[in-house]
Each structure stands twice: as structure tokens, then as C-alpha cells.
Protein backbone atom coordinates (compact mmCIF):
# COMPACT_ATOMS: atom_id res chain seq x y z
CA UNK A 1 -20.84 6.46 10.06
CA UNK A 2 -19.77 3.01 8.65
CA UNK A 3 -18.56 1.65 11.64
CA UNK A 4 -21.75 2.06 13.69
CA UNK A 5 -23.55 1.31 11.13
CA UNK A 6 -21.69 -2.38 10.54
CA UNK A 7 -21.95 -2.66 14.79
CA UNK A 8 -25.93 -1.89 14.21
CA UNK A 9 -26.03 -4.83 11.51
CA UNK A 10 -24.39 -7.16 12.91
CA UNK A 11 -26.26 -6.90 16.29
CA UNK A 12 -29.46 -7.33 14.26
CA UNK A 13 -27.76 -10.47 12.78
CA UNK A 14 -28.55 -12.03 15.90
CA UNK A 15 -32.21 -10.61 15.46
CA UNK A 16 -32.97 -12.31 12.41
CA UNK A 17 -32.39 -9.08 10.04
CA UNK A 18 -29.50 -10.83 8.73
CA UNK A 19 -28.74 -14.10 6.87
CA UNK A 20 -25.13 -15.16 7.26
CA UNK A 21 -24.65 -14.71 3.62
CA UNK A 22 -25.90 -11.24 3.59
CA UNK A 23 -24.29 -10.06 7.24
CA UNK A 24 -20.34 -11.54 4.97
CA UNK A 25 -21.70 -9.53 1.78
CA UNK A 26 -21.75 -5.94 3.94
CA UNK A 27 -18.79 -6.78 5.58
CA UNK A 28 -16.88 -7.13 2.90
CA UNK A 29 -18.69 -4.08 0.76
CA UNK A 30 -17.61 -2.04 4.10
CA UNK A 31 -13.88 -3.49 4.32
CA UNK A 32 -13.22 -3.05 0.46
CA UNK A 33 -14.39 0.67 1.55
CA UNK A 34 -12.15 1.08 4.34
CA UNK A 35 -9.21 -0.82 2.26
CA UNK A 36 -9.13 1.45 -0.34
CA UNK A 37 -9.26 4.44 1.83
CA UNK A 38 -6.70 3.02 3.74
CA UNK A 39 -4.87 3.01 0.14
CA UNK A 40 -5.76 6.57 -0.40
CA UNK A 41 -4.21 7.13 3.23
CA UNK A 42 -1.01 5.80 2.87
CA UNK A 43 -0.46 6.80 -0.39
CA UNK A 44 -1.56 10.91 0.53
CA UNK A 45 0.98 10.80 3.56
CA UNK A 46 3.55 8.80 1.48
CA UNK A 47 3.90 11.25 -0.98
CA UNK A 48 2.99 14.43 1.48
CA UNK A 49 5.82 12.96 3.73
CA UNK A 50 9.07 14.74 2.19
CA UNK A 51 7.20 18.14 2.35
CA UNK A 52 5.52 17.73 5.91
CA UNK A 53 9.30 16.64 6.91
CA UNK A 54 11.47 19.81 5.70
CA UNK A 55 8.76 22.50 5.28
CA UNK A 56 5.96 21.65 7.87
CA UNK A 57 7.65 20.51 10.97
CA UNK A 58 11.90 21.69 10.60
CA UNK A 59 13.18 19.33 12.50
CA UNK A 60 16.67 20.26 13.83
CA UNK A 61 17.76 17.55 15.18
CA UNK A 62 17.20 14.27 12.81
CA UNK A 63 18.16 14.28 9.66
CA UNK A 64 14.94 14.82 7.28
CA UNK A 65 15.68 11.77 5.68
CA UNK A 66 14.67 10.02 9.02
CA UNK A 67 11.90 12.03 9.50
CA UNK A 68 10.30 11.60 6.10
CA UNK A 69 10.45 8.04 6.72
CA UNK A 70 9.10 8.22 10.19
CA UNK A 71 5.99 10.46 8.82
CA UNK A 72 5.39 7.49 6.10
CA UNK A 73 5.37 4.84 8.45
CA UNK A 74 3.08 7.15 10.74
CA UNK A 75 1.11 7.05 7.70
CA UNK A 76 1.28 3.39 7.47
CA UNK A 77 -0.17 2.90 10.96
CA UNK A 78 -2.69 5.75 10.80
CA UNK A 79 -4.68 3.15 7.39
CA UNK A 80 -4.23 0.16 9.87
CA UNK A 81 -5.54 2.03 12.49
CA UNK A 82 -8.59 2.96 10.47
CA UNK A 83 -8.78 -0.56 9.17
CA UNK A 84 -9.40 -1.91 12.63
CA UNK A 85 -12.40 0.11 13.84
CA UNK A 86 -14.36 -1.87 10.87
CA UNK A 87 -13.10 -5.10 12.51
CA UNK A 88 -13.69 -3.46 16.50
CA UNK A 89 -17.42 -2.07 15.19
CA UNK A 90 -18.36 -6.10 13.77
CA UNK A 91 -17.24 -7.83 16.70
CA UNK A 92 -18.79 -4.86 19.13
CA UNK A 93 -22.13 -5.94 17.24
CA UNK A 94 -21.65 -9.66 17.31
CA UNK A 95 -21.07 -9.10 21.43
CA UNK A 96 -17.84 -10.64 21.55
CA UNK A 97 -16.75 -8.18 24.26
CA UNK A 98 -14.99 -10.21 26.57
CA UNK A 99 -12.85 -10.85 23.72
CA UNK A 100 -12.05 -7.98 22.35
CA UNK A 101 -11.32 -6.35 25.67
CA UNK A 102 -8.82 -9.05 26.56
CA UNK A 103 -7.57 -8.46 23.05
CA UNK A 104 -7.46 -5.03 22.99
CA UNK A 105 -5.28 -4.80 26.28
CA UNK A 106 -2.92 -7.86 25.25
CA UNK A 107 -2.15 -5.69 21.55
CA UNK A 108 -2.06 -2.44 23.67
CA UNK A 109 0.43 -3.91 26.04
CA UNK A 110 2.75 -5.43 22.98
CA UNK A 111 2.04 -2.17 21.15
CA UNK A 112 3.24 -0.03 24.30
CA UNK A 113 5.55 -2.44 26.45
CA UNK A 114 7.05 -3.78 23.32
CA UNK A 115 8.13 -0.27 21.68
CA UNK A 116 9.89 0.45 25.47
CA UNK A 117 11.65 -2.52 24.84
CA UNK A 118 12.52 -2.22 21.19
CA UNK A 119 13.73 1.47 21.93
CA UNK A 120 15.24 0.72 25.34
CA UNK A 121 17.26 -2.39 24.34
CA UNK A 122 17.23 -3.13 20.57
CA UNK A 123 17.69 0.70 19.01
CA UNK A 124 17.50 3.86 20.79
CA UNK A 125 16.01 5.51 17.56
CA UNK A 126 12.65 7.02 16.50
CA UNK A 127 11.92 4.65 13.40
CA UNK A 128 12.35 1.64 15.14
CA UNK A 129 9.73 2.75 17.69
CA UNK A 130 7.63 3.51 14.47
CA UNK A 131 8.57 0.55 12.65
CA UNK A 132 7.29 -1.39 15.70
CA UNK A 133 4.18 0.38 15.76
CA UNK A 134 3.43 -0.63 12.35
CA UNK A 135 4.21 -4.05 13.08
CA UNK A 136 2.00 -4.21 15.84
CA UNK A 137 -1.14 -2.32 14.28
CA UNK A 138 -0.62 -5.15 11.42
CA UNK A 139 -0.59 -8.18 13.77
CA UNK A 140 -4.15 -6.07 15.11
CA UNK A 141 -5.66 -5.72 12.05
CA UNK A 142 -4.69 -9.68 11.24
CA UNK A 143 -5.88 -11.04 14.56
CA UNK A 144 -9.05 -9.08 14.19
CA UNK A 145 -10.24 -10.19 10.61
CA UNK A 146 -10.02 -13.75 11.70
CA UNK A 147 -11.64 -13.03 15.40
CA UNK A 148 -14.40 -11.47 12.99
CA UNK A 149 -14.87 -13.96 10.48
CA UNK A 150 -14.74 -17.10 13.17
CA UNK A 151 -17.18 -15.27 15.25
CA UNK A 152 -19.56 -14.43 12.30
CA UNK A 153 -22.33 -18.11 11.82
CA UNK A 154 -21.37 -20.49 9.00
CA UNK A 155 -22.43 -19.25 5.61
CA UNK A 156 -22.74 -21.45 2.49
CA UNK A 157 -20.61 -18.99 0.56
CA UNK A 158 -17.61 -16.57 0.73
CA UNK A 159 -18.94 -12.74 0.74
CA UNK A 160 -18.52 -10.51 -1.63
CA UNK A 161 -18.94 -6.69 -2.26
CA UNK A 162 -22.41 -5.83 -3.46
CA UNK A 163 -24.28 -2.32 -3.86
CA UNK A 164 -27.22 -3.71 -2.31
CA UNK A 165 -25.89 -4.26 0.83
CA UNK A 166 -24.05 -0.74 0.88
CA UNK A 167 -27.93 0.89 -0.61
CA UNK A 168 -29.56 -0.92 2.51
CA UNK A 169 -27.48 0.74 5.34
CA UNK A 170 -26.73 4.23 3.49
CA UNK A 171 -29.92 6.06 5.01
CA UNK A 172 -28.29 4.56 8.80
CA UNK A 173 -25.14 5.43 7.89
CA UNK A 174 -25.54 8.92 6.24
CA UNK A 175 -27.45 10.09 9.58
CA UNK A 176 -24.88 8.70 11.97
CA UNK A 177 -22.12 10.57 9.73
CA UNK A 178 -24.12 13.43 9.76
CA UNK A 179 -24.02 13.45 13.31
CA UNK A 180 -20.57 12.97 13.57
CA UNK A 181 -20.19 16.04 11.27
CA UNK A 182 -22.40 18.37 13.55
CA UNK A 183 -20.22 16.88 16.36
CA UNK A 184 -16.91 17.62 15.18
């Protein structure tokens, strides 16, 4: 529930709920949140990696080695993938969807078009279509922080993580993760 929740607050930044110091201190309480799960992420399928790539899946034709490697960088892309919905949820809220549209189909076009061309003319081989993906959900995750923090207004200070800010949305948040629970 902490990405709707961060869309919610930032829309209300434009309301007045918000000052721009407060909006950059719940921003980064949520991404120092999502960072370290994104930690706990890679580091889970890191070490789960050798076991998911001889017991779980038997592949036949690779050699485990490669696919152990393949499952880490999965693993790898899987935190930056997480790491952007924060970053897609502010700039939903701030209403910078032209944007992130035109954003979103330029990074899904190098993410897509690119790996063809990687594995069609560079190496015909299934880490370097992962090891593109992981470049590309980087350069995402990097082109979206600073969309996100040039979009957000002019603050008189850096923000920083504070419990207030995560106690004033956790009533918002617990209910939409509640109903993404019952959902699932």
C-alpha cells in the first residue's frame, strides 16, 4: 500500500496538505523502505539462486553455472523493478503523466528493442539478455529519481527519513494493503 499511498500524498501536495519539506521527508522515509527491501530482495534470490538453479528448475540444457547467474541477475532486476513503482506512484501524484508515459514507452522500447539487438547481434546467450535487462531497469530507476525530485517544488532543505511522516500515512496505507491482501 506504499505506493498509493505516496501517489495520494503527493497529489494532496498540490492541495496544500503538503509543505515541500514534508512531501521530500515521506519520500525519502518511503524510498529508504523500498531500498532496503530491495536489499532484502537481491540478497534472498542471490543466495536462493544456486538451489532454485539445480534443484528447482533442472535445466538440461545450460550449464547451472549460467543459470544460477541468470536467476541472480533476475533477482537484480526484480529490486529495481520494485524500486521504480515508488518513483512511478510520486510522479503519478505530482500529474506528470505526459511524462512518464513518453518515458515509460522510450525505457520499454530500449528495454525490449535493445535486448533483440543485444541477443540478435552482440551474443546469442541468455545472460546477456539478462544482463541488459538489468542495465536497463537501472538507467529506469536513475532517470526516474531525478524526473521525481525536479518535478517535486523547491524546498529549503534536503529530506530525510522521519517516523512522523511514515505514522501520518500508516492508517492510508495499512487499508490500501489490506485491500490488496483481500485482492490477491
Amino acid at each position: 500500500g506504499l505506493t498509493p499511498t505516496l501517489n495520494r500524498e503527493m497529489a494532496r501536495l498540490h492541495a496544500g496538505a503538503h509543505s515541500a519539506e514534508s512531501i521530500r521527508d515521506l519520500l525519502r522515509s518511503l524510498e529508504f523502505i523500498y531500498a532496503a527491501l530491495a536489499v532484502v530482495m537481491v540478497l534472498v534470490v542471490w543466495g536462493a539462486a544456486p538451489a532454485m538453479g539445480t534443484v528447482w528448475l533442472k535445466a538440461e540444457q545450460l550449464p547451472s553455472s549460467i543459470v544460477v547467474d541468470s536467476i541472480r541477475v533476475m533477482g537484480f532486476v526484480l529490486a529495481m523493478r520494485w524500486l521504480e513503482q515508488i518513483y512511478r506512484g510520486a510522479l503519478q501524484g505530482l500529474q506528470d503523466f505526459v511524462w512518464l508515459n513518453a518515458a515509460h514507452a522510450a525505457l520499454s522500447t530500449l528495454r525490449w528493442g535493445g535486448a533483440y539487438i543485444v541477443v540478435a547481434f552482440v551474443s546469442p546467450t541468455v545472460e546477456a539478455f539478462f544482463y541488459w535487462q538489468g542495465a536497463v531497469s537501472l538507467l529506469t530507476v536513475a532517470v526516474l529519481i531525478r524526473r521525481t525530485y525536479l518535478t517535486l517544488p523547491p524546498a529549503a532543505r534536503h529530506g530525510h527519513f522521519e517516523v512522523d511522516a511514515l505514522r501520518s500515512v500508516m492508517q492510508f496505507a495499512g487499508g490500501m494493503f489490506i485491500g490488496s491482501v483481500l485482492a490477491l
